[in-house]
C-alpha atoms as a PDB file:
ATOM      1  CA  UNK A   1       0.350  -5.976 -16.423  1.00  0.00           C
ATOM      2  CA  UNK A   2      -1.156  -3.255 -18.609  1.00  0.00           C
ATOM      3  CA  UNK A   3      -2.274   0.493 -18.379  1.00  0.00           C
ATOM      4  CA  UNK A   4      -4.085   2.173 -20.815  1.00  0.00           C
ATOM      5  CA  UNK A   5      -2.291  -0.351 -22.994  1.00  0.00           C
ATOM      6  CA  UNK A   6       1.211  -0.519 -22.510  1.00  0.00           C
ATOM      7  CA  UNK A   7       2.894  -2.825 -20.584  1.00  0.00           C
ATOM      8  CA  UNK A   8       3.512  -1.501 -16.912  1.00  0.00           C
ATOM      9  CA  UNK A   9       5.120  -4.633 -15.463  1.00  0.00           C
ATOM     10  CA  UNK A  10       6.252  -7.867 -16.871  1.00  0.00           C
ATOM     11  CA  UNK A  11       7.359 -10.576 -14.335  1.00  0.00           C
ATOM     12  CA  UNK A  12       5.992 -14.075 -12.685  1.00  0.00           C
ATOM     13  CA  UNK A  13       3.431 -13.893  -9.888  1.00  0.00           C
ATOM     14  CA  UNK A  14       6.895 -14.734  -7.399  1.00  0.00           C
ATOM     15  CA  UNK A  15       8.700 -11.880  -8.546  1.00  0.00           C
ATOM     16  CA  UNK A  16       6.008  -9.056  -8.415  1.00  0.00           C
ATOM     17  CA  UNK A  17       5.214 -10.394  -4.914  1.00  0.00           C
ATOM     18  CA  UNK A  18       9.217 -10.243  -3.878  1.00  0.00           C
ATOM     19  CA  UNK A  19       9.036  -6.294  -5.179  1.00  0.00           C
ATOM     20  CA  UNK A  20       6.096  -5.533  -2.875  1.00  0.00           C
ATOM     21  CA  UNK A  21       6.263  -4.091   0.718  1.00  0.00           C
ATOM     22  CA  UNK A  22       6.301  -7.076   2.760  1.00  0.00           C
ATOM     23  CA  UNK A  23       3.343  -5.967   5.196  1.00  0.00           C
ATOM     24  CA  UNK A  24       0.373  -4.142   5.215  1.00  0.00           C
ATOM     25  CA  UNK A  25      -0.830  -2.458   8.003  1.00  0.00           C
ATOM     26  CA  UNK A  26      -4.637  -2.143   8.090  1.00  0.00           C
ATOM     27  CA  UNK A  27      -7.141  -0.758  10.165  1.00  0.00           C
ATOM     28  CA  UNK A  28     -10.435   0.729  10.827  1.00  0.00           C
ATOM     29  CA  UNK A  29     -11.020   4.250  11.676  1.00  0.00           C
ATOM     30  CA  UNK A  30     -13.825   7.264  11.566  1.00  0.00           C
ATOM     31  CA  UNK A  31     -11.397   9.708  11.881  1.00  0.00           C
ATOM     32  CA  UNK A  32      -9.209  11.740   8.579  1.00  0.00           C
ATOM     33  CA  UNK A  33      -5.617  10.257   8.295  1.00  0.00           C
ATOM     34  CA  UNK A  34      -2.738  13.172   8.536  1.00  0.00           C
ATOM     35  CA  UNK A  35      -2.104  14.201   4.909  1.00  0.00           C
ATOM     36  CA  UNK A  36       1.215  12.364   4.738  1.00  0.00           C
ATOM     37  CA  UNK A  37      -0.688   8.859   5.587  1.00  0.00           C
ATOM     38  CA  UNK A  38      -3.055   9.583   3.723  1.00  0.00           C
ATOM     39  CA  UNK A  39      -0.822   9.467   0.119  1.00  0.00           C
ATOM     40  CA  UNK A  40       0.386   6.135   1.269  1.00  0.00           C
ATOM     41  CA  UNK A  41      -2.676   4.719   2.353  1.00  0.00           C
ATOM     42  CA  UNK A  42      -5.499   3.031   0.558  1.00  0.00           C
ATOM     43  CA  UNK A  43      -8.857   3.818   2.358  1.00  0.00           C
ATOM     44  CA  UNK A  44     -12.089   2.108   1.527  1.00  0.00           C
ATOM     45  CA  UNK A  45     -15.203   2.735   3.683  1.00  0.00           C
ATOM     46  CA  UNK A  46     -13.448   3.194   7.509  1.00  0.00           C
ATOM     47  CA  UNK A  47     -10.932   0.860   6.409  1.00  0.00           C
ATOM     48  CA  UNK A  48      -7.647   1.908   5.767  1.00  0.00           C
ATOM     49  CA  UNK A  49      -4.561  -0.151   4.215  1.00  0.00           C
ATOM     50  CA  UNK A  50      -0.467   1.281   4.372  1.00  0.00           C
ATOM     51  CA  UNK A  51       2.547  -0.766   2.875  1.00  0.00           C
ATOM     52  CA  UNK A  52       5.121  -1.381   5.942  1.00  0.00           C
ATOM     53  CA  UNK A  53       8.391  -3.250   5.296  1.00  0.00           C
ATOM     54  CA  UNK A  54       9.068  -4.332   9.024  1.00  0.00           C
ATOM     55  CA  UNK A  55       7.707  -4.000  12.434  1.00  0.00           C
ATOM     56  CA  UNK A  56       9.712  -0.864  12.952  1.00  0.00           C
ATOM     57  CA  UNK A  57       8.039   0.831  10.267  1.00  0.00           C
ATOM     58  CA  UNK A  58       4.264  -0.335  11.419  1.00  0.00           C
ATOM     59  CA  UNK A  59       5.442   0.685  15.159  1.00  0.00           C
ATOM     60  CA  UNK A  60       6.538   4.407  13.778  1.00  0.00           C
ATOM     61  CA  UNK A  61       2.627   4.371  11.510  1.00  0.00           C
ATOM     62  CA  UNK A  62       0.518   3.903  14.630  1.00  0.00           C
ATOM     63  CA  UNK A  63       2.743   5.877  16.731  1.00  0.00           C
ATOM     64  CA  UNK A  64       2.039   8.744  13.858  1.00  0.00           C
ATOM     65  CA  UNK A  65      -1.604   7.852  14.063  1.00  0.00           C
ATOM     66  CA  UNK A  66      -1.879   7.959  17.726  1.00  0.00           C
ATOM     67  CA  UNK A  67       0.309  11.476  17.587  1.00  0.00           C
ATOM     68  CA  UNK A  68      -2.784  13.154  15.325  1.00  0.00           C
ATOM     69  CA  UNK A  69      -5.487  11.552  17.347  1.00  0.00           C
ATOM     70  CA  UNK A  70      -6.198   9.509  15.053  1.00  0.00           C
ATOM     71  CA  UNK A  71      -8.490   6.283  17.029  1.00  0.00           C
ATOM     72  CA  UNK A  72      -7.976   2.754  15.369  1.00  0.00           C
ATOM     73  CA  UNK A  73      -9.831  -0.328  15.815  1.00  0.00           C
ATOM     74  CA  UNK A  74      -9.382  -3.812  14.462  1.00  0.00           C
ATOM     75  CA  UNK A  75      -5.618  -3.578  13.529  1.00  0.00           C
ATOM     76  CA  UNK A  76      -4.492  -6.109  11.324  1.00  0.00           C
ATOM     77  CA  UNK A  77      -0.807  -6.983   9.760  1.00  0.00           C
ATOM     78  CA  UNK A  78      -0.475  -8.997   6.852  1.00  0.00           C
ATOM     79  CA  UNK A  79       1.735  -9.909   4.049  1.00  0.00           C
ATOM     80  CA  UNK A  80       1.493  -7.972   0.926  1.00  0.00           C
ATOM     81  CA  UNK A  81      -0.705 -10.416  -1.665  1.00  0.00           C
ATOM     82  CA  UNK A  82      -1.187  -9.776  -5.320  1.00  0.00           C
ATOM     83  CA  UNK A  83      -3.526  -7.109  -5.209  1.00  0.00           C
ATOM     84  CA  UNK A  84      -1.860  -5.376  -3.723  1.00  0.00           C
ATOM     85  CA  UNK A  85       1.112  -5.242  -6.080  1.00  0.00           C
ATOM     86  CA  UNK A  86      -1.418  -4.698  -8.472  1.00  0.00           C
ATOM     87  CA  UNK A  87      -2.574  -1.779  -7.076  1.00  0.00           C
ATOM     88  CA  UNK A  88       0.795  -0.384  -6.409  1.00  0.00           C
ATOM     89  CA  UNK A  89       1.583  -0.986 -10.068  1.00  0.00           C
ATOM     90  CA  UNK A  90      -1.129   0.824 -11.471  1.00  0.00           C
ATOM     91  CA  UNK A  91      -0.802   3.758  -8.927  1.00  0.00           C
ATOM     92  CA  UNK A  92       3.067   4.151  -9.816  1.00  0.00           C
ATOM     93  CA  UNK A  93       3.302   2.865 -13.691  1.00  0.00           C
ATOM     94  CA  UNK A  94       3.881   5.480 -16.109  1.00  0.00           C
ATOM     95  CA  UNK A  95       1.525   6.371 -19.129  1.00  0.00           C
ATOM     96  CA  UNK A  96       3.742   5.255 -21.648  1.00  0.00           C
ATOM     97  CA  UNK A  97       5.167   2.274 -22.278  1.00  0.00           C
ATOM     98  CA  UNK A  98       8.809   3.254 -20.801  1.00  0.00           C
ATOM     99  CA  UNK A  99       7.368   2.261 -17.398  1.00  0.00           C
ATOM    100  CA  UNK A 100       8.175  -1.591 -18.450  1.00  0.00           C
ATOM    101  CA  UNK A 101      10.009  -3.105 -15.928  1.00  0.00           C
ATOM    102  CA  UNK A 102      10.932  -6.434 -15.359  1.00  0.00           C
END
């Protein structure tokens, strides 16, 4: 993968999916994520996406959510796909190309 033209990450398809969270929690919601979510989360619309590596971690983000008031509708769990380990990439990679990894 490239940003701004250096290489970010350089690996097959199977390997950038094995580096990625293995869930993603997603939801709908009208209401403002607590500050901390928010960082982690990707939010498009009312729809909001968070990496989660195991059901313990998704139980501890909507026990968070709930906490703030927070209301959520249509939760989903997933496995991470490509996108987004291509979003993760870009949103961690370094400007230069000394972010290669492989």
């Amino acid at each position: 993968m490239l940003k701004h033209g250096h290489v970010v990450a350089l690996a097959d398809t199977s390997e950038l999916l094995a580096q990625a969270s293995t869930n993603v929690l997603r939801f709908k919601t009208d209401d403002a994520l607590p500050a901390d979510m928010a960082r982690l989360a990707r939010v498009t619309g009312r729809v909001a996406q968070m990496p989660a590596r195991n059901a313990e971690e998704i139980e501890q983000r909507l026990a968070a959510l709930r906490a703030a008031g927070v209301r959520v509708e249509d939760v989903e769990i997933r496995k991470a796909d490509l996108e987004d380990v291509f979003i993760h990439v870009m949103e961690t990679a370094q400007d230069s190309a000394a972010g290669v990894t492989a």
